[in-house]
Protein backbone atom coordinates (compact mmCIF):
# COMPACT_ATOMS: atom_id res chain seq x y z
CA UNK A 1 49.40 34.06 3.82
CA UNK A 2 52.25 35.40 1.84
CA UNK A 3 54.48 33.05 -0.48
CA UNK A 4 57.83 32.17 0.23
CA UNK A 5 60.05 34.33 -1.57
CA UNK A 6 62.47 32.36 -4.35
CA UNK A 7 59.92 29.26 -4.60
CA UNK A 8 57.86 28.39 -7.95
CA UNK A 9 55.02 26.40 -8.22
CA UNK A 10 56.12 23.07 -9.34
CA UNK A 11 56.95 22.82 -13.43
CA UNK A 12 56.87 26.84 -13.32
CA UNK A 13 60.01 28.78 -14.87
CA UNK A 14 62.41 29.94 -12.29
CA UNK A 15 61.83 34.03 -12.30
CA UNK A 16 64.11 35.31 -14.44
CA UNK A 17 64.29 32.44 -16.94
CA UNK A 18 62.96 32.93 -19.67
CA UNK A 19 61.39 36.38 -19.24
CA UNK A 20 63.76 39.46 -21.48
CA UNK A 21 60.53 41.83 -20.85
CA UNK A 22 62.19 44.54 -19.88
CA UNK A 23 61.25 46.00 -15.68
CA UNK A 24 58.20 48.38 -16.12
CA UNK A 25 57.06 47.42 -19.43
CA UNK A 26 53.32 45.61 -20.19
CA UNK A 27 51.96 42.53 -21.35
CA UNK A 28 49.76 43.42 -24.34
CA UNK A 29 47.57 40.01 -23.87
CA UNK A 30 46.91 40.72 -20.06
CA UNK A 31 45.99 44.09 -20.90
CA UNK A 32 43.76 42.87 -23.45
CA UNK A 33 41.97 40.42 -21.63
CA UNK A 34 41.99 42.19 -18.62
CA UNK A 35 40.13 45.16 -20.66
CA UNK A 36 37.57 42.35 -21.57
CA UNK A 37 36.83 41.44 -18.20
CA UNK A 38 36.46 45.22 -17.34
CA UNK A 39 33.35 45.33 -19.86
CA UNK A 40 31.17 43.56 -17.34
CA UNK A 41 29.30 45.77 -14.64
CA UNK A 42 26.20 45.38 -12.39
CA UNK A 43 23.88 46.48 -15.08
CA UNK A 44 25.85 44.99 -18.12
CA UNK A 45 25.43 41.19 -17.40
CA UNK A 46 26.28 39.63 -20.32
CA UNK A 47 27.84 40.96 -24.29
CA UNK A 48 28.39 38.94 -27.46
CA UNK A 49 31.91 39.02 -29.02
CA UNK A 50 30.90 41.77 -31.15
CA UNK A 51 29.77 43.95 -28.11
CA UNK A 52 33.10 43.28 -26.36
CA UNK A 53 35.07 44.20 -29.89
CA UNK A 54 33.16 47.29 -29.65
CA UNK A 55 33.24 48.56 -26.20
CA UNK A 56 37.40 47.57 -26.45
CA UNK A 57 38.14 48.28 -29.48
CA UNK A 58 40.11 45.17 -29.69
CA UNK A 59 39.26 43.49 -33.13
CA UNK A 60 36.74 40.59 -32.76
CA UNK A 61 38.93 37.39 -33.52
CA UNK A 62 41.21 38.51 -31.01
CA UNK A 63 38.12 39.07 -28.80
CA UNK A 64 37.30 35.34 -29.96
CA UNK A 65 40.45 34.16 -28.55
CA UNK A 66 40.50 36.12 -25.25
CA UNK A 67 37.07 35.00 -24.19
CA UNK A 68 38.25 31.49 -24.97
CA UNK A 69 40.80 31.67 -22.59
CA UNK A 70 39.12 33.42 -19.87
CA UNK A 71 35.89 30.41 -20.28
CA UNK A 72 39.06 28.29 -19.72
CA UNK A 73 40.56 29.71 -16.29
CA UNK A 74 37.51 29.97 -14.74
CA UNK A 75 36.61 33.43 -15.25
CA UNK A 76 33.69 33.67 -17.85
CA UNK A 77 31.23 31.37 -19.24
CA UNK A 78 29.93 30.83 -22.22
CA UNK A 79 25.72 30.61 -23.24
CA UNK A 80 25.71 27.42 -24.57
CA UNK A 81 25.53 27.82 -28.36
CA UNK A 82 25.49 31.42 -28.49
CA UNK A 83 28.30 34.16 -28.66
CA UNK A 84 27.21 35.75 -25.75
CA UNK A 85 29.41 35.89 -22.48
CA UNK A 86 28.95 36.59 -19.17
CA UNK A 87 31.15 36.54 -15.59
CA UNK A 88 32.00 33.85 -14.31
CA UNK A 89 32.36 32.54 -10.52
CA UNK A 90 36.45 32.19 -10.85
CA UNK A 91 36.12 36.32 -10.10
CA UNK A 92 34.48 35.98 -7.09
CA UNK A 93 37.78 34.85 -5.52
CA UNK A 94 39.90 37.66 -6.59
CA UNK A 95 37.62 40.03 -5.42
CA UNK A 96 37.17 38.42 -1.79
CA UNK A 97 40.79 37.69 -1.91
CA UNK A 98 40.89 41.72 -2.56
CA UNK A 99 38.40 42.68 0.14
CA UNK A 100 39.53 40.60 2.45
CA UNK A 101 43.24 42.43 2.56
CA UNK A 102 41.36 45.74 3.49
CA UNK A 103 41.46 45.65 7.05
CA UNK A 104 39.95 49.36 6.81
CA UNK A 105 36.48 47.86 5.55
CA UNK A 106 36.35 45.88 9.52
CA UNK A 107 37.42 49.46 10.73
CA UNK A 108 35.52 51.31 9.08
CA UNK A 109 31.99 49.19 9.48
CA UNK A 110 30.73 50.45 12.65
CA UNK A 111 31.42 54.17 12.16
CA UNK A 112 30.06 54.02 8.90
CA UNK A 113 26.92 52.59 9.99
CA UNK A 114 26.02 54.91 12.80
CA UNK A 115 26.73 57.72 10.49
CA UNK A 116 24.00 56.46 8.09
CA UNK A 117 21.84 56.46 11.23
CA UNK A 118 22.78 59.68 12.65
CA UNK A 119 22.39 61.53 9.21
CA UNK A 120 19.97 59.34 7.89
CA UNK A 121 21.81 58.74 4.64
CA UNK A 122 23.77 56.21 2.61
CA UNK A 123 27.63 56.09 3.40
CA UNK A 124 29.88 54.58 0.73
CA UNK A 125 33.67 54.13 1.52
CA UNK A 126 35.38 53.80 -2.42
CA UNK A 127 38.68 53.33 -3.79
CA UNK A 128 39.99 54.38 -7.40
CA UNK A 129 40.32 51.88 -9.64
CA UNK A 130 41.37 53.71 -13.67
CA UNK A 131 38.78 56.74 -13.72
CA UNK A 132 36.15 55.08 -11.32
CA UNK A 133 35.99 55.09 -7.81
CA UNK A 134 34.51 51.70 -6.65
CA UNK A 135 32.92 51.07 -3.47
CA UNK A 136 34.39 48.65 -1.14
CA UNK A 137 31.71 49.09 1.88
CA UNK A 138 28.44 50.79 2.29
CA UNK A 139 25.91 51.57 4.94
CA UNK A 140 22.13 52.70 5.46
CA UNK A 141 20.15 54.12 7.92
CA UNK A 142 17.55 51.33 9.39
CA UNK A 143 14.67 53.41 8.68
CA UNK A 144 15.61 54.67 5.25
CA UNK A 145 13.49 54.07 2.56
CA UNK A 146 14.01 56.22 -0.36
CA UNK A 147 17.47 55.69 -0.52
CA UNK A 148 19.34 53.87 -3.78
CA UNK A 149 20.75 51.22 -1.97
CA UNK A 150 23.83 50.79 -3.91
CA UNK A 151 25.91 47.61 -3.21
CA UNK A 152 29.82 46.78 -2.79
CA UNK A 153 31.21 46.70 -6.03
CA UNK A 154 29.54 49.51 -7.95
CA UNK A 155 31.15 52.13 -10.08
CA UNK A 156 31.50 55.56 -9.33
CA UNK A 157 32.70 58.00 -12.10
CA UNK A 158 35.75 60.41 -10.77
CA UNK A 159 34.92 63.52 -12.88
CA UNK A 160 31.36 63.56 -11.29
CA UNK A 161 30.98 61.97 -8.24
CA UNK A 162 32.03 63.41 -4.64
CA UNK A 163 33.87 60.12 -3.94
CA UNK A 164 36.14 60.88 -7.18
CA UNK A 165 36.68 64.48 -6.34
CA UNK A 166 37.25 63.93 -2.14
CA UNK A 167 39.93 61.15 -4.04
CA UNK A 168 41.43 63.80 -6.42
CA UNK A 169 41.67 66.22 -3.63
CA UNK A 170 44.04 64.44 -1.83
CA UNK A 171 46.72 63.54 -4.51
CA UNK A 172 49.59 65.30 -3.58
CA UNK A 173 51.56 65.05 -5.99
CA UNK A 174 50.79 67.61 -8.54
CA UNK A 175 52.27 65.73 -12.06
CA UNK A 176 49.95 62.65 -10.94
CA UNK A 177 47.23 65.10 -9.86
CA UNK A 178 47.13 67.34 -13.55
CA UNK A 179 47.48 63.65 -15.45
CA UNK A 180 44.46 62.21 -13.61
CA UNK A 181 42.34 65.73 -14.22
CA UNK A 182 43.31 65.49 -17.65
CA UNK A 183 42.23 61.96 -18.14
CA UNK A 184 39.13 62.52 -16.66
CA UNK A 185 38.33 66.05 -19.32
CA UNK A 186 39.43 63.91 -22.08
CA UNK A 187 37.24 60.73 -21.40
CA UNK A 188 33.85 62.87 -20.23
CA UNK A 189 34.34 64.89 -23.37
CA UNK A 190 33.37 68.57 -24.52
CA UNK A 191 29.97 68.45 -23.91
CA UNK A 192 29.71 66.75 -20.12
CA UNK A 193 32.80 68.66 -19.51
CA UNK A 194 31.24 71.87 -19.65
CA UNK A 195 27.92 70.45 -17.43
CA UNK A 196 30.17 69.28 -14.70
CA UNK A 197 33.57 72.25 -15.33
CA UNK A 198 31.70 74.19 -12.54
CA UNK A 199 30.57 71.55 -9.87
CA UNK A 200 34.05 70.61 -10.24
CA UNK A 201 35.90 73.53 -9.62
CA UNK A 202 33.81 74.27 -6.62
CA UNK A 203 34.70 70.92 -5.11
CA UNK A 204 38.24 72.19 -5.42
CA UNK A 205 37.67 75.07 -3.77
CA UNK A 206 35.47 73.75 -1.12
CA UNK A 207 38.66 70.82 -0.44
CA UNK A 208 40.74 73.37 -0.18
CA UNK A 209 38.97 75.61 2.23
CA UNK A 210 37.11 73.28 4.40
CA UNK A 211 38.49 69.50 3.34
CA UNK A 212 35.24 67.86 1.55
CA UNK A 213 33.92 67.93 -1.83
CA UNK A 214 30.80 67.64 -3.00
CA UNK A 215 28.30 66.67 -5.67
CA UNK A 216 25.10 68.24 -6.24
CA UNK A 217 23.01 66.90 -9.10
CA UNK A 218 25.84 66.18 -11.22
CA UNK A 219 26.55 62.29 -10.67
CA UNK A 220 23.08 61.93 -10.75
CA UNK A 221 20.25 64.85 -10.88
CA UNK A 222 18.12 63.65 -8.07
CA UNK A 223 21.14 62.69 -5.55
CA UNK A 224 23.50 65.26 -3.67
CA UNK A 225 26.27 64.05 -1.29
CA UNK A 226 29.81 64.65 0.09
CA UNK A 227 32.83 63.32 0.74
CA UNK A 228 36.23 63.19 2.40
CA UNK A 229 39.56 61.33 1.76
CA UNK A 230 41.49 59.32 3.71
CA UNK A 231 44.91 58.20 3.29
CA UNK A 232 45.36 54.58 4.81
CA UNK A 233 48.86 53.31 6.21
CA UNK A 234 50.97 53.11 3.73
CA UNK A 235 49.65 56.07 1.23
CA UNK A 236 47.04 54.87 -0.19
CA UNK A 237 43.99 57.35 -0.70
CA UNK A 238 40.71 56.11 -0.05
CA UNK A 239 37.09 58.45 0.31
CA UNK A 240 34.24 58.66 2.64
CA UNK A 241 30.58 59.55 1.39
CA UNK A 242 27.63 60.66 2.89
CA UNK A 243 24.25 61.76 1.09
CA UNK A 244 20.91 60.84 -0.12
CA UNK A 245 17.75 62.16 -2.27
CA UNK A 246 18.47 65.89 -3.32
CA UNK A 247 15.42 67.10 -1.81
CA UNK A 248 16.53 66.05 1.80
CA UNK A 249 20.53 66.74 1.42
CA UNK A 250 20.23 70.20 0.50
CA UNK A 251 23.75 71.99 -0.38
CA UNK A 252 23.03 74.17 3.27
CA UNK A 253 22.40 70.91 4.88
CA UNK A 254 25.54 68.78 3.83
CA UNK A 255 27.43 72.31 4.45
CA UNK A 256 25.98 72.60 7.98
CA UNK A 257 25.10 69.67 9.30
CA UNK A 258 26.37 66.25 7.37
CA UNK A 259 29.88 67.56 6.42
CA UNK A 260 31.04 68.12 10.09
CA UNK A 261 29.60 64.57 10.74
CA UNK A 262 31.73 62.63 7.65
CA UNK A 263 34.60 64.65 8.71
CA UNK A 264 34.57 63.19 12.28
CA UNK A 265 33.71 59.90 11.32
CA UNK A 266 37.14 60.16 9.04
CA UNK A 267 39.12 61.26 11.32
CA UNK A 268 38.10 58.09 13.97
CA UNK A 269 38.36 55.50 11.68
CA UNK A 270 41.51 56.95 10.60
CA UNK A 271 42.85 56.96 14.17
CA UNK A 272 41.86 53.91 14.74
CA UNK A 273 43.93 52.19 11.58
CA UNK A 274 46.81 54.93 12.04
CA UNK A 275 45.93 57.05 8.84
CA UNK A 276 45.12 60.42 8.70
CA UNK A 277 42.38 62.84 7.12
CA UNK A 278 44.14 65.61 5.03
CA UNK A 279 43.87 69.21 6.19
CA UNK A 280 42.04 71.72 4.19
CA UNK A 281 44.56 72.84 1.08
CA UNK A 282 47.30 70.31 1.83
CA UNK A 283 47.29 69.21 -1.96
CA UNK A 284 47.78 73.07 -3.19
CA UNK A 285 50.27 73.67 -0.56
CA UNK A 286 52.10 70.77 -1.22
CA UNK A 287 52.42 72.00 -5.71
């Protein structure tokens, strides 16, 4: 349910107020404490103040402070008498509150599940979020049993992952599209650049010939998949993944057999919410 437009929460300053931030500009504490609360992933449960001062490169008291503040709406905890912090349950309403508003998940469900059965591999459907791609619903076949069962919520990097590169494929926009690349050389740096420079370029190629990407080894050694985008009512890009264990999802097998499957899966769930799957080279036509 939406607010009423030109109503404040009782005792609240009237929009406009007392705000001289100029339109567009940042709030350096938000992005601070925000950057705090980014820190925390599936395998990194908890960090002391001096791990969070690290990993931000915010300077501790000011990590001191933030953490205070985020113990006090809700959204860490503290151990008691220790520096140590950890998420707390306050976050679990944002991200419902988030997941909820993506009707495409509902959509998306059945298709993605008889996918997993008909290829016999795990299907993630991600969304970007900075220079990850984060996955908002998965799928596995019932009688899998060597695949990673990865769970809503878990991070995909861009630069490496199919999901990132299916995403990347479809920005049209060529300014936004050269920005992101460069973002993502920069924070990989020299070194995993040049492992993943040509798996990369051949998941350009490969989007704009046939419309997937793909990742063979180079998210993870022992896992190959592919992917598509979608772009959702209202522009937003989202990507569709399907692959398992290297030694099963061969490059000729995603090629042959799994990539026509994801591709048709796409394109239903996209008719079915009124999006669309881009054509092969749309994003080098369009520069």
């Amino acid at each position: 349910m939406m607010a009423s437009r030109g109503k404040t929460s009782p005792g609240a300053p009237a929009i406009g107020d007392t705000d001289d931030t100029p339109a567009g500009a940042t709030v350096s504490a938000l992005e601070r404490g925000i950057a705090v609360l980014r820190c925390f992933r599936e395998d990194v449960r908890d960090l002391s103040n001096a791990e969070l001062a690290r990993m931000t490169g915010i300077p501790k008291p000011t990590v001191t402070r933030l953490a205070t503040t985020l113990v006090a709406l809700g959204l860490m905890k503290q151990a008691a008498g220790t520096e140590r912090f950890s998420l707390s349950a306050g976050v679990v309403s944002l991200a419902q509150a988030f997941l909820g508003g993506i009707d495409l998940r509902a959509f998306a469900r059945p298709h993605m599940a008889a996918l997993a059965d008909q290829a016999n591999g795990a299907v993630y459907l991600g969304v970007r979020d900075g220079l990850d791609m984060v996955l908002v619903e998965t799928a596995s076949p019932r009688a899998a049993l060597l695949l990673a069962r990865l769970r809503v919520g878990s991070r995909f990097p861009m630069v490496s992952s199919a999901l990132g590169r299916a995403y990347l494929s479809a920005v049209s926009d060529i300014r936004e599209r050269e920005r992101l690349e460069s973002q993502l050389r920069d924070g990989a740096g020299a070194d995993e650049w040049r492992r993943l420079k040509a798996g990369y370029t051949r998941a350009r190629d490969d989007a704009d010939v046939h419309g997937y990407c793909m990742s063979l080894g180079e998210f993870h050694r022992d896992i190959h998949s592919v992917a598509v985008p979608l772009v959702v009512p209202g522009g937003e890009i989202v990507a569709l993944n399907c692959g398992g264990p290297a030694f099963l999802f061969s490059e000729a097998h995603l090629r042959q057999d799994v990539a026509p499957m994801l591709l048709a899966t796409a394109r239903a769930i996209a008719r079915e919410v009124g999006g669309f799957v881009p054509t092969p080279g749309h994003a080098s036509s369009a520069a």
